[in-house]
PDB file of N, CA and C in Angstrom:
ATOM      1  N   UNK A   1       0.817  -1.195   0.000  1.00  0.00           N
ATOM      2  CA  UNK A   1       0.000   0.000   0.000  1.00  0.00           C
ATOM      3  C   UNK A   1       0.866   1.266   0.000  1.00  0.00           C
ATOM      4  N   UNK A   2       1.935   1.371   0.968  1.00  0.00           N
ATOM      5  CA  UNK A   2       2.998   1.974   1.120  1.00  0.00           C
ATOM      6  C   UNK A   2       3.323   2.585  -0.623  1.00  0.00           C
ATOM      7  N   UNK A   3       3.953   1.608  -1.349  1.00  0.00           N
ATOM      8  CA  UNK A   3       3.826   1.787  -2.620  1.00  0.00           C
ATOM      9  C   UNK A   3       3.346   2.747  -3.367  1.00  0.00           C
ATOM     10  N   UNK A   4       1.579   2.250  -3.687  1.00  0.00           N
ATOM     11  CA  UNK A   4       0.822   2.858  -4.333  1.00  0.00           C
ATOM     12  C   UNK A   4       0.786   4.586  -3.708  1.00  0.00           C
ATOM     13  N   UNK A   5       0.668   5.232  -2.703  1.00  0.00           N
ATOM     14  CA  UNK A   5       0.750   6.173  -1.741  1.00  0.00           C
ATOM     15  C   UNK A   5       2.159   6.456  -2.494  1.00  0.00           C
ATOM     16  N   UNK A   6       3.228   6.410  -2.331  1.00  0.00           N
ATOM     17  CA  UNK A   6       4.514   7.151  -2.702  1.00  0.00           C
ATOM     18  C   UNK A   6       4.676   7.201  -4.392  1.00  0.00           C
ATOM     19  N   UNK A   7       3.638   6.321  -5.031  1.00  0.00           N
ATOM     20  CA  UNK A   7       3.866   6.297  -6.127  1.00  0.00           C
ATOM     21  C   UNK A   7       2.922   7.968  -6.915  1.00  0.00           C
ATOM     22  N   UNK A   8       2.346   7.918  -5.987  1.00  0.00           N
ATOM     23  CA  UNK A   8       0.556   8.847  -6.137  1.00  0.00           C
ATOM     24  C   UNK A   8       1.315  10.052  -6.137  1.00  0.00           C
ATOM     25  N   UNK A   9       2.099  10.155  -4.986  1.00  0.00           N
ATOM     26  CA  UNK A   9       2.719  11.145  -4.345  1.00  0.00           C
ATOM     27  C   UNK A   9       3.372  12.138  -5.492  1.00  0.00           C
ATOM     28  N   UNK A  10       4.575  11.053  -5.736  1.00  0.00           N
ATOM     29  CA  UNK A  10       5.844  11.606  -6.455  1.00  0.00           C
ATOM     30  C   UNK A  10       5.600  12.101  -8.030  1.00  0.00           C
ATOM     31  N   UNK A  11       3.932  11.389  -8.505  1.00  0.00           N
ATOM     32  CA  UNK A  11       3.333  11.643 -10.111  1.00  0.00           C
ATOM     33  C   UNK A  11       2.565  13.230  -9.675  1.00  0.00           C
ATOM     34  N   UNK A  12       1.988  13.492  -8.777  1.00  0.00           N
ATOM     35  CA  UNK A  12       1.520  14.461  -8.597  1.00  0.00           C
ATOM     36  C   UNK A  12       2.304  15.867  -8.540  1.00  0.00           C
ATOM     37  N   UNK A  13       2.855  15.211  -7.189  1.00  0.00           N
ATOM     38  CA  UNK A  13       4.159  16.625  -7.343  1.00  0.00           C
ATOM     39  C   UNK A  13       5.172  16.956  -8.406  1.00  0.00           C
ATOM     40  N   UNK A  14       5.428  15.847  -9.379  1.00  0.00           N
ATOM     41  CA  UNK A  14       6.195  15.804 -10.527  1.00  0.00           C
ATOM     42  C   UNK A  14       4.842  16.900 -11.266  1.00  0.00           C
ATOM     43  N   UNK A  15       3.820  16.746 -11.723  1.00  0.00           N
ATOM     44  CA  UNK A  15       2.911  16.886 -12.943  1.00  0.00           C
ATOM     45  C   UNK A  15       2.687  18.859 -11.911  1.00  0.00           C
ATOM     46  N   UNK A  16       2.908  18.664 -10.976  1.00  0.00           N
ATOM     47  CA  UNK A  16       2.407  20.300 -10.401  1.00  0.00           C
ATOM     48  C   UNK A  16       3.378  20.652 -10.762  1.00  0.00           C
ATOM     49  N   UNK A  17       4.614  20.402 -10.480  1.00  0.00           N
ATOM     50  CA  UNK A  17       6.235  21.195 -10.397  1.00  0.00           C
ATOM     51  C   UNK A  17       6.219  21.801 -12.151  1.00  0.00           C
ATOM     52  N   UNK A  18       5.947  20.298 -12.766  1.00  0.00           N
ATOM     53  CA  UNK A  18       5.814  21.174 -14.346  1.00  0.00           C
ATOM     54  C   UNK A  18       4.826  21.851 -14.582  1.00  0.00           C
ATOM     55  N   UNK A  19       3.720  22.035 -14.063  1.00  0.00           N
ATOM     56  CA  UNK A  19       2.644  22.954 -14.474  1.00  0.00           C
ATOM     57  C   UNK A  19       3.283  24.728 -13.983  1.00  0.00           C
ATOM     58  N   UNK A  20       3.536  23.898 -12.817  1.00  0.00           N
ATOM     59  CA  UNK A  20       4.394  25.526 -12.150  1.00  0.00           C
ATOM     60  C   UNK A  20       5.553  26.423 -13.566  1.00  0.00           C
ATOM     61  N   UNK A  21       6.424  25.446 -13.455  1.00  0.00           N
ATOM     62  CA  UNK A  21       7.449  26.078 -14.448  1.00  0.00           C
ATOM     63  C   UNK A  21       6.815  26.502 -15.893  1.00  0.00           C
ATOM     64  N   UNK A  22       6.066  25.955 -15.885  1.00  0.00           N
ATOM     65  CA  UNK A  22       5.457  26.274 -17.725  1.00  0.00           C
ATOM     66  C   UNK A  22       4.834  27.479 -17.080  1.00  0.00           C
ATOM     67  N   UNK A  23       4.302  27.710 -16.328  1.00  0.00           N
ATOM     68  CA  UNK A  23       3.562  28.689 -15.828  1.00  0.00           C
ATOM     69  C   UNK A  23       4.270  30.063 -16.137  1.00  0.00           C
ATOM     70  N   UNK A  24       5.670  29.650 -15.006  1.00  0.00           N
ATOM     71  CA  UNK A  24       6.634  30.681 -14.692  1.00  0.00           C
ATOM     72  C   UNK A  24       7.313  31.313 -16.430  1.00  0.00           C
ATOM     73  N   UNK A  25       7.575  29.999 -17.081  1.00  0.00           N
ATOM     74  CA  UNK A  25       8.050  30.690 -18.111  1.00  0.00           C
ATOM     75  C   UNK A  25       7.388  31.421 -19.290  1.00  0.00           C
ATOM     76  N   UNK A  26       5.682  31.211 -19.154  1.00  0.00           N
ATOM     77  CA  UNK A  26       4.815  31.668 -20.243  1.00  0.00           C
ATOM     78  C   UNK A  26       4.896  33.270 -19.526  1.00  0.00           C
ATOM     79  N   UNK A  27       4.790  32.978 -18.310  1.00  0.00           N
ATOM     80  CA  UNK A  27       4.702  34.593 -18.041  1.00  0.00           C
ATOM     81  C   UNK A  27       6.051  35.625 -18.114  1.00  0.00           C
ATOM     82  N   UNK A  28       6.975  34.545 -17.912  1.00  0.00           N
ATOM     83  CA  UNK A  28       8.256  35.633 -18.520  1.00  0.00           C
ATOM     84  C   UNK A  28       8.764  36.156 -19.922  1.00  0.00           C
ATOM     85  N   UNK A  29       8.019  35.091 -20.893  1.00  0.00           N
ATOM     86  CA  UNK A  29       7.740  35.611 -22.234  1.00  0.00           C
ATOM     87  C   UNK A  29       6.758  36.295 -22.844  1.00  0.00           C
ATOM     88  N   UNK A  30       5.860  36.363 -21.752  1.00  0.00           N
ATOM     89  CA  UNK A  30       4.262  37.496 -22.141  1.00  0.00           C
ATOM     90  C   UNK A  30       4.816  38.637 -22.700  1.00  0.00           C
ATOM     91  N   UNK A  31       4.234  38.969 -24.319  1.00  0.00           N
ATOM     92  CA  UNK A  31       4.197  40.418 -24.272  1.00  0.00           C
ATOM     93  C   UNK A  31       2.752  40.680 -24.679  1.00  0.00           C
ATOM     94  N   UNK A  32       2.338  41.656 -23.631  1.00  0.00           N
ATOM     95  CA  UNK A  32       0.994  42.038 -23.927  1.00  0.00           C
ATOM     96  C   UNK A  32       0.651  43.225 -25.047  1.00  0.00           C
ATOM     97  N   UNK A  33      -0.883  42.961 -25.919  1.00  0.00           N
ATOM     98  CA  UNK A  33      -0.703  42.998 -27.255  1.00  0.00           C
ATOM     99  C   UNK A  33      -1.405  44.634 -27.035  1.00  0.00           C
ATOM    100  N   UNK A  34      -0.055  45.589 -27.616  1.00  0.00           N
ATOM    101  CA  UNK A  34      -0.801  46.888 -27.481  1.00  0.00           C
ATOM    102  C   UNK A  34      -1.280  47.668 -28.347  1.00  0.00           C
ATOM    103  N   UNK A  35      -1.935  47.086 -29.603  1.00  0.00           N
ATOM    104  CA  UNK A  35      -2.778  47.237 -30.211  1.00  0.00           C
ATOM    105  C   UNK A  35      -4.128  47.620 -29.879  1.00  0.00           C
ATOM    106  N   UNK A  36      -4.252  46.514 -28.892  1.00  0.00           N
ATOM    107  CA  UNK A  36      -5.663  46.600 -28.195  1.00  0.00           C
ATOM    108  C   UNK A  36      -5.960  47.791 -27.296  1.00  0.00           C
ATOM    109  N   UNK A  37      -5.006  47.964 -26.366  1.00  0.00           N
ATOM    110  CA  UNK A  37      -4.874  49.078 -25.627  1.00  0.00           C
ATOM    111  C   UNK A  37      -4.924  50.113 -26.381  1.00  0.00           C
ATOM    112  N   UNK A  38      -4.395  50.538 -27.467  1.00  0.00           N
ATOM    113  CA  UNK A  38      -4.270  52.292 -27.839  1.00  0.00           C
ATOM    114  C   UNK A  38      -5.833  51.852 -28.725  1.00  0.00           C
ATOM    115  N   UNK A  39      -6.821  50.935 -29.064  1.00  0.00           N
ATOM    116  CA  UNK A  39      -7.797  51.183 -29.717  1.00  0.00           C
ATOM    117  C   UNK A  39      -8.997  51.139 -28.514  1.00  0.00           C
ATOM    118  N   UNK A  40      -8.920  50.136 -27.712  1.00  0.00           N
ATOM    119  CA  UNK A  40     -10.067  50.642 -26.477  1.00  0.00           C
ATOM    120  C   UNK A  40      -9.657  51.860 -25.812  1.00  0.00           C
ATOM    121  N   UNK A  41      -8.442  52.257 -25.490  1.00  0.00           N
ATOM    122  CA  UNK A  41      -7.582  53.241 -24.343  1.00  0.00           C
ATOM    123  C   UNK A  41      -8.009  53.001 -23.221  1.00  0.00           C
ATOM    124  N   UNK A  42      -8.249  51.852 -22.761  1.00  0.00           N
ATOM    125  CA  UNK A  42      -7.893  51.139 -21.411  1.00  0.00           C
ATOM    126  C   UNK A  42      -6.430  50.184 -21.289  1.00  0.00           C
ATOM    127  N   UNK A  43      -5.927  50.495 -20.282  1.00  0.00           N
ATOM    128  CA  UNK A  43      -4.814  49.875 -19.895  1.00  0.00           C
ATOM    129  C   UNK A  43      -5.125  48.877 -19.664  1.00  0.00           C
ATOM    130  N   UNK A  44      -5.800  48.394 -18.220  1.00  0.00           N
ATOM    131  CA  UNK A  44      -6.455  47.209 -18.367  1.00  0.00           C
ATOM    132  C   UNK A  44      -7.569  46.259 -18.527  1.00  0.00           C
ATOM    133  N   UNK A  45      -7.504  45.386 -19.826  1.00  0.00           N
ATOM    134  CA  UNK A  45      -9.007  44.954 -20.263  1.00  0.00           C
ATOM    135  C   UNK A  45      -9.846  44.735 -19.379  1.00  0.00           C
ATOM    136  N   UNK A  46     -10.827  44.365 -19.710  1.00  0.00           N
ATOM    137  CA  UNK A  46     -12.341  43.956 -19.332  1.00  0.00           C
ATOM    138  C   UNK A  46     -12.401  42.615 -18.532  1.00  0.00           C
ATOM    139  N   UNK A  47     -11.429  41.751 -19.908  1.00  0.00           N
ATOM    140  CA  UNK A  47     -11.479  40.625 -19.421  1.00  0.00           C
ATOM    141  C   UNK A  47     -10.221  39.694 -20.035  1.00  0.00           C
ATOM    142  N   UNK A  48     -10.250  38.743 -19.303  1.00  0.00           N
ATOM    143  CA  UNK A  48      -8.654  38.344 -19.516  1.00  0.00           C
ATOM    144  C   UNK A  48      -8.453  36.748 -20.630  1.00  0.00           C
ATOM    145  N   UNK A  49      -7.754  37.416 -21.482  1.00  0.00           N
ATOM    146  CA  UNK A  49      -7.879  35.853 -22.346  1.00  0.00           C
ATOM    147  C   UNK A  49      -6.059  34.814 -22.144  1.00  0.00           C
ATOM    148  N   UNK A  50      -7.014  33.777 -22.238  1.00  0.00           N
ATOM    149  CA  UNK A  50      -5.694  33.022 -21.610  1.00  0.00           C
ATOM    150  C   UNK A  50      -4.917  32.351 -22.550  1.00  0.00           C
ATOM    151  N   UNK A  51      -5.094  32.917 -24.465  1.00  0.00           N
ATOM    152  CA  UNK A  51      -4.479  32.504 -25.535  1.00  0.00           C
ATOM    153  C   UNK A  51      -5.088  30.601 -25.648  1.00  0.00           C
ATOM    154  N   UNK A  52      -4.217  30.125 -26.315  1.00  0.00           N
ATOM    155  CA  UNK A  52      -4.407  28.443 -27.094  1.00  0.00           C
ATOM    156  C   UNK A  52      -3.909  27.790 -25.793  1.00  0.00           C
ATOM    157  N   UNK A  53      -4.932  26.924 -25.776  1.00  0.00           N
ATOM    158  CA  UNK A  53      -4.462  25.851 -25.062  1.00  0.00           C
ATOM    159  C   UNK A  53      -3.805  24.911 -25.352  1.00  0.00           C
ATOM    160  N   UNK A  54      -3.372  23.786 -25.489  1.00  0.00           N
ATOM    161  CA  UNK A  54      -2.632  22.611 -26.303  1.00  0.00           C
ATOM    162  C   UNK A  54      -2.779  21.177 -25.285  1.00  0.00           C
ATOM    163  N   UNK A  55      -4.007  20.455 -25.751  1.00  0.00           N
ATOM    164  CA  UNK A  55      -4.102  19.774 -24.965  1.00  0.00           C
ATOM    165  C   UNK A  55      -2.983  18.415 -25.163  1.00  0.00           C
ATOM    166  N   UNK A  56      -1.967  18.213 -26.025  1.00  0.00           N
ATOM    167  CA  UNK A  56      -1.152  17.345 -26.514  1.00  0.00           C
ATOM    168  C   UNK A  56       0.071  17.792 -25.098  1.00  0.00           C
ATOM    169  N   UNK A  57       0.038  19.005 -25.202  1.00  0.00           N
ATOM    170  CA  UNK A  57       0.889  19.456 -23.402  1.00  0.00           C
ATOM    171  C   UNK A  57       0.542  18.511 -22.541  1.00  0.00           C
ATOM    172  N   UNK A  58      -0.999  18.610 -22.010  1.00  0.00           N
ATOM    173  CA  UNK A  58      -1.152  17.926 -20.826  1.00  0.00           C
ATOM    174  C   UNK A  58      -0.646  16.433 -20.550  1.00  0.00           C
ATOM    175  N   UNK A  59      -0.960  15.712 -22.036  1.00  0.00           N
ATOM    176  CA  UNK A  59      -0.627  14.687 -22.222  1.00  0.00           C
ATOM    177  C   UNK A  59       0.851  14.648 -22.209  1.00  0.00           C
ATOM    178  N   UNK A  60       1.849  15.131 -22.918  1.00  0.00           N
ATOM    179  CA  UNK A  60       3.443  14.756 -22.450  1.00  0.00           C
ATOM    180  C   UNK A  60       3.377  14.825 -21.296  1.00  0.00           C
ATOM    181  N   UNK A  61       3.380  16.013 -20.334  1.00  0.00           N
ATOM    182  CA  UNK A  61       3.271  16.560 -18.766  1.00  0.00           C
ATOM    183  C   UNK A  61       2.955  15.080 -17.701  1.00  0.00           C
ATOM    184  N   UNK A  62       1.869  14.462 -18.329  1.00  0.00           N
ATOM    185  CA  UNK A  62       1.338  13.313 -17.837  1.00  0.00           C
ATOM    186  C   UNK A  62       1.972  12.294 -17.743  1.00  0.00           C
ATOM    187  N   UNK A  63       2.621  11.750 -19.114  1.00  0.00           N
ATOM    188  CA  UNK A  63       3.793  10.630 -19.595  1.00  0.00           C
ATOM    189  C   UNK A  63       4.996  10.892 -18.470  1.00  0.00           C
ATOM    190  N   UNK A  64       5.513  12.351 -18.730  1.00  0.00           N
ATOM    191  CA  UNK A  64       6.790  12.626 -18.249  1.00  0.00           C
ATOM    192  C   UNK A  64       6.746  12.538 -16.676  1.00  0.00           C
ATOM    193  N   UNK A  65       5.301  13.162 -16.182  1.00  0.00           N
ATOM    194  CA  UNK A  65       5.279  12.646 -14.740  1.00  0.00           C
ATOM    195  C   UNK A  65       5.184  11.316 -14.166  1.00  0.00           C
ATOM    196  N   UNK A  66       4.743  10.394 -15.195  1.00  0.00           N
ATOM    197  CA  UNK A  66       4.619   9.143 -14.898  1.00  0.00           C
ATOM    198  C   UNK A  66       6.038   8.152 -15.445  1.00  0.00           C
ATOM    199  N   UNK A  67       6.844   8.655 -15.792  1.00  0.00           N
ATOM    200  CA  UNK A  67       8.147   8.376 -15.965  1.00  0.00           C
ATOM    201  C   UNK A  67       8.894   8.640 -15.289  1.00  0.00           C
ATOM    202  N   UNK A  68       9.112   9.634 -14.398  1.00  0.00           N
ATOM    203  CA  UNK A  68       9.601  10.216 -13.894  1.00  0.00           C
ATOM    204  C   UNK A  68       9.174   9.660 -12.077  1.00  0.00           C
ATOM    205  N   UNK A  69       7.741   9.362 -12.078  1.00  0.00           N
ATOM    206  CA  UNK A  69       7.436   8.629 -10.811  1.00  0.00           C
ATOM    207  C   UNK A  69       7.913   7.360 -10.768  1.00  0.00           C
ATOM    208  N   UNK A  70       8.040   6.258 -11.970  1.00  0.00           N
ATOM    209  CA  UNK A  70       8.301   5.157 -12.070  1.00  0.00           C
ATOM    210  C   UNK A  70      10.126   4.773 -11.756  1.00  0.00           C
ATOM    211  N   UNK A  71      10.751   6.386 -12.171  1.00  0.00           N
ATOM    212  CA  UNK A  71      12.361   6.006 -11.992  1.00  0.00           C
ATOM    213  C   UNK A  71      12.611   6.246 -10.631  1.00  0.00           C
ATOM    214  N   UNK A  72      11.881   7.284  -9.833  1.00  0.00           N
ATOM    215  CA  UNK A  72      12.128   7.424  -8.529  1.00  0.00           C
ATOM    216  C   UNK A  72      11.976   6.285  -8.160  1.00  0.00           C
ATOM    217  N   UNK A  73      10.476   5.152  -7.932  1.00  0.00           N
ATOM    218  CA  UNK A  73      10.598   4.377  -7.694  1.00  0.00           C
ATOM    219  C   UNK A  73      11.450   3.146  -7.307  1.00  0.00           C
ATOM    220  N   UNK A  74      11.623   2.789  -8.700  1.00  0.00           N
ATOM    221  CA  UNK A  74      12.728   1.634  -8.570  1.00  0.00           C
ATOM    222  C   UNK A  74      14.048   2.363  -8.379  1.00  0.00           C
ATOM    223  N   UNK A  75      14.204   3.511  -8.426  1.00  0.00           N
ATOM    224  CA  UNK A  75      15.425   4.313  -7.559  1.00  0.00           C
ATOM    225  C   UNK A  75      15.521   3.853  -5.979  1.00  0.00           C
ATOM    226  N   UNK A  76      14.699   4.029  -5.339  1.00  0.00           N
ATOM    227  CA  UNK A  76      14.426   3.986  -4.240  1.00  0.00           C
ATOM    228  C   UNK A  76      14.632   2.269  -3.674  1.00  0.00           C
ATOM    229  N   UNK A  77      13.756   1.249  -4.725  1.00  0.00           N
ATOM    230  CA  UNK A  77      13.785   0.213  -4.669  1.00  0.00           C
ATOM    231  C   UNK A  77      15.540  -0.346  -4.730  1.00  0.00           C
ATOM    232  N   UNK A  78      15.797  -0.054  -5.528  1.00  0.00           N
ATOM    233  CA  UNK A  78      17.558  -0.165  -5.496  1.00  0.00           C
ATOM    234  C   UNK A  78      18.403  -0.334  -4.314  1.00  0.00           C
ATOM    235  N   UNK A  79      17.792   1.233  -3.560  1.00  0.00           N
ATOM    236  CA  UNK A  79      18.649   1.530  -2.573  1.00  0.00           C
ATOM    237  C   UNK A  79      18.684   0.352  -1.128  1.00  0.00           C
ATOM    238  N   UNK A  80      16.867   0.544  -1.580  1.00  0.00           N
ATOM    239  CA  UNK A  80      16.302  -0.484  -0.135  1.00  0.00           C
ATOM    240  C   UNK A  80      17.147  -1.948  -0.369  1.00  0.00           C
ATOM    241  N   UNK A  81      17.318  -2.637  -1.540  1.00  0.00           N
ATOM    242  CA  UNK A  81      17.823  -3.695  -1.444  1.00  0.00           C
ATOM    243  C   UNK A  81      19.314  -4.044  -1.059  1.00  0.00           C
ATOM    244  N   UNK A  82      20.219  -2.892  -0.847  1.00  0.00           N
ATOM    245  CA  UNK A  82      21.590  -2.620  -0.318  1.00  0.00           C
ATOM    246  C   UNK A  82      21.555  -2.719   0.797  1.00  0.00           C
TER     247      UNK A  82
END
Protein backbone atom coordinates (compact mmCIF):
# COMPACT_ATOMS: atom_id res chain seq x y z
CA UNK A 1 0.00 0.00 0.00
CA UNK A 2 3.00 1.97 1.12
CA UNK A 3 3.83 1.79 -2.62
CA UNK A 4 0.82 2.86 -4.33
CA UNK A 5 0.75 6.17 -1.74
CA UNK A 6 4.51 7.15 -2.70
CA UNK A 7 3.87 6.30 -6.13
CA UNK A 8 0.56 8.85 -6.14
CA UNK A 9 2.72 11.14 -4.34
CA UNK A 10 5.84 11.61 -6.46
CA UNK A 11 3.33 11.64 -10.11
CA UNK A 12 1.52 14.46 -8.60
CA UNK A 13 4.16 16.62 -7.34
CA UNK A 14 6.19 15.80 -10.53
CA UNK A 15 2.91 16.89 -12.94
CA UNK A 16 2.41 20.30 -10.40
CA UNK A 17 6.24 21.19 -10.40
CA UNK A 18 5.81 21.17 -14.35
CA UNK A 19 2.64 22.95 -14.47
CA UNK A 20 4.39 25.53 -12.15
CA UNK A 21 7.45 26.08 -14.45
CA UNK A 22 5.46 26.27 -17.72
CA UNK A 23 3.56 28.69 -15.83
CA UNK A 24 6.63 30.68 -14.69
CA UNK A 25 8.05 30.69 -18.11
CA UNK A 26 4.82 31.67 -20.24
CA UNK A 27 4.70 34.59 -18.04
CA UNK A 28 8.26 35.63 -18.52
CA UNK A 29 7.74 35.61 -22.23
CA UNK A 30 4.26 37.50 -22.14
CA UNK A 31 4.20 40.42 -24.27
CA UNK A 32 0.99 42.04 -23.93
CA UNK A 33 -0.70 43.00 -27.25
CA UNK A 34 -0.80 46.89 -27.48
CA UNK A 35 -2.78 47.24 -30.21
CA UNK A 36 -5.66 46.60 -28.20
CA UNK A 37 -4.87 49.08 -25.63
CA UNK A 38 -4.27 52.29 -27.84
CA UNK A 39 -7.80 51.18 -29.72
CA UNK A 40 -10.07 50.64 -26.48
CA UNK A 41 -7.58 53.24 -24.34
CA UNK A 42 -7.89 51.14 -21.41
CA UNK A 43 -4.81 49.87 -19.89
CA UNK A 44 -6.45 47.21 -18.37
CA UNK A 45 -9.01 44.95 -20.26
CA UNK A 46 -12.34 43.96 -19.33
CA UNK A 47 -11.48 40.63 -19.42
CA UNK A 48 -8.65 38.34 -19.52
CA UNK A 49 -7.88 35.85 -22.35
CA UNK A 50 -5.69 33.02 -21.61
CA UNK A 51 -4.48 32.50 -25.54
CA UNK A 52 -4.41 28.44 -27.09
CA UNK A 53 -4.46 25.85 -25.06
CA UNK A 54 -2.63 22.61 -26.30
CA UNK A 55 -4.10 19.77 -24.96
CA UNK A 56 -1.15 17.34 -26.51
CA UNK A 57 0.89 19.46 -23.40
CA UNK A 58 -1.15 17.93 -20.83
CA UNK A 59 -0.63 14.69 -22.22
CA UNK A 60 3.44 14.76 -22.45
CA UNK A 61 3.27 16.56 -18.77
CA UNK A 62 1.34 13.31 -17.84
CA UNK A 63 3.79 10.63 -19.60
CA UNK A 64 6.79 12.63 -18.25
CA UNK A 65 5.28 12.65 -14.74
CA UNK A 66 4.62 9.14 -14.90
CA UNK A 67 8.15 8.38 -15.96
CA UNK A 68 9.60 10.22 -13.89
CA UNK A 69 7.44 8.63 -10.81
CA UNK A 70 8.30 5.16 -12.07
CA UNK A 71 12.36 6.01 -11.99
CA UNK A 72 12.13 7.42 -8.53
CA UNK A 73 10.60 4.38 -7.69
CA UNK A 74 12.73 1.63 -8.57
CA UNK A 75 15.42 4.31 -7.56
CA UNK A 76 14.43 3.99 -4.24
CA UNK A 77 13.79 0.21 -4.67
CA UNK A 78 17.56 -0.16 -5.50
CA UNK A 79 18.65 1.53 -2.57
CA UNK A 80 16.30 -0.48 -0.13
CA UNK A 81 17.82 -3.70 -1.44
CA UNK A 82 21.59 -2.62 -0.32
Amino acid sequence: MLKYIGFTVIFIGTYLLLQIITGVVSTMFYTPDVSTVLETGKIFPDKIEFGNTDPLLVILFGIISFCVAIAVMKFFKVIAKQ
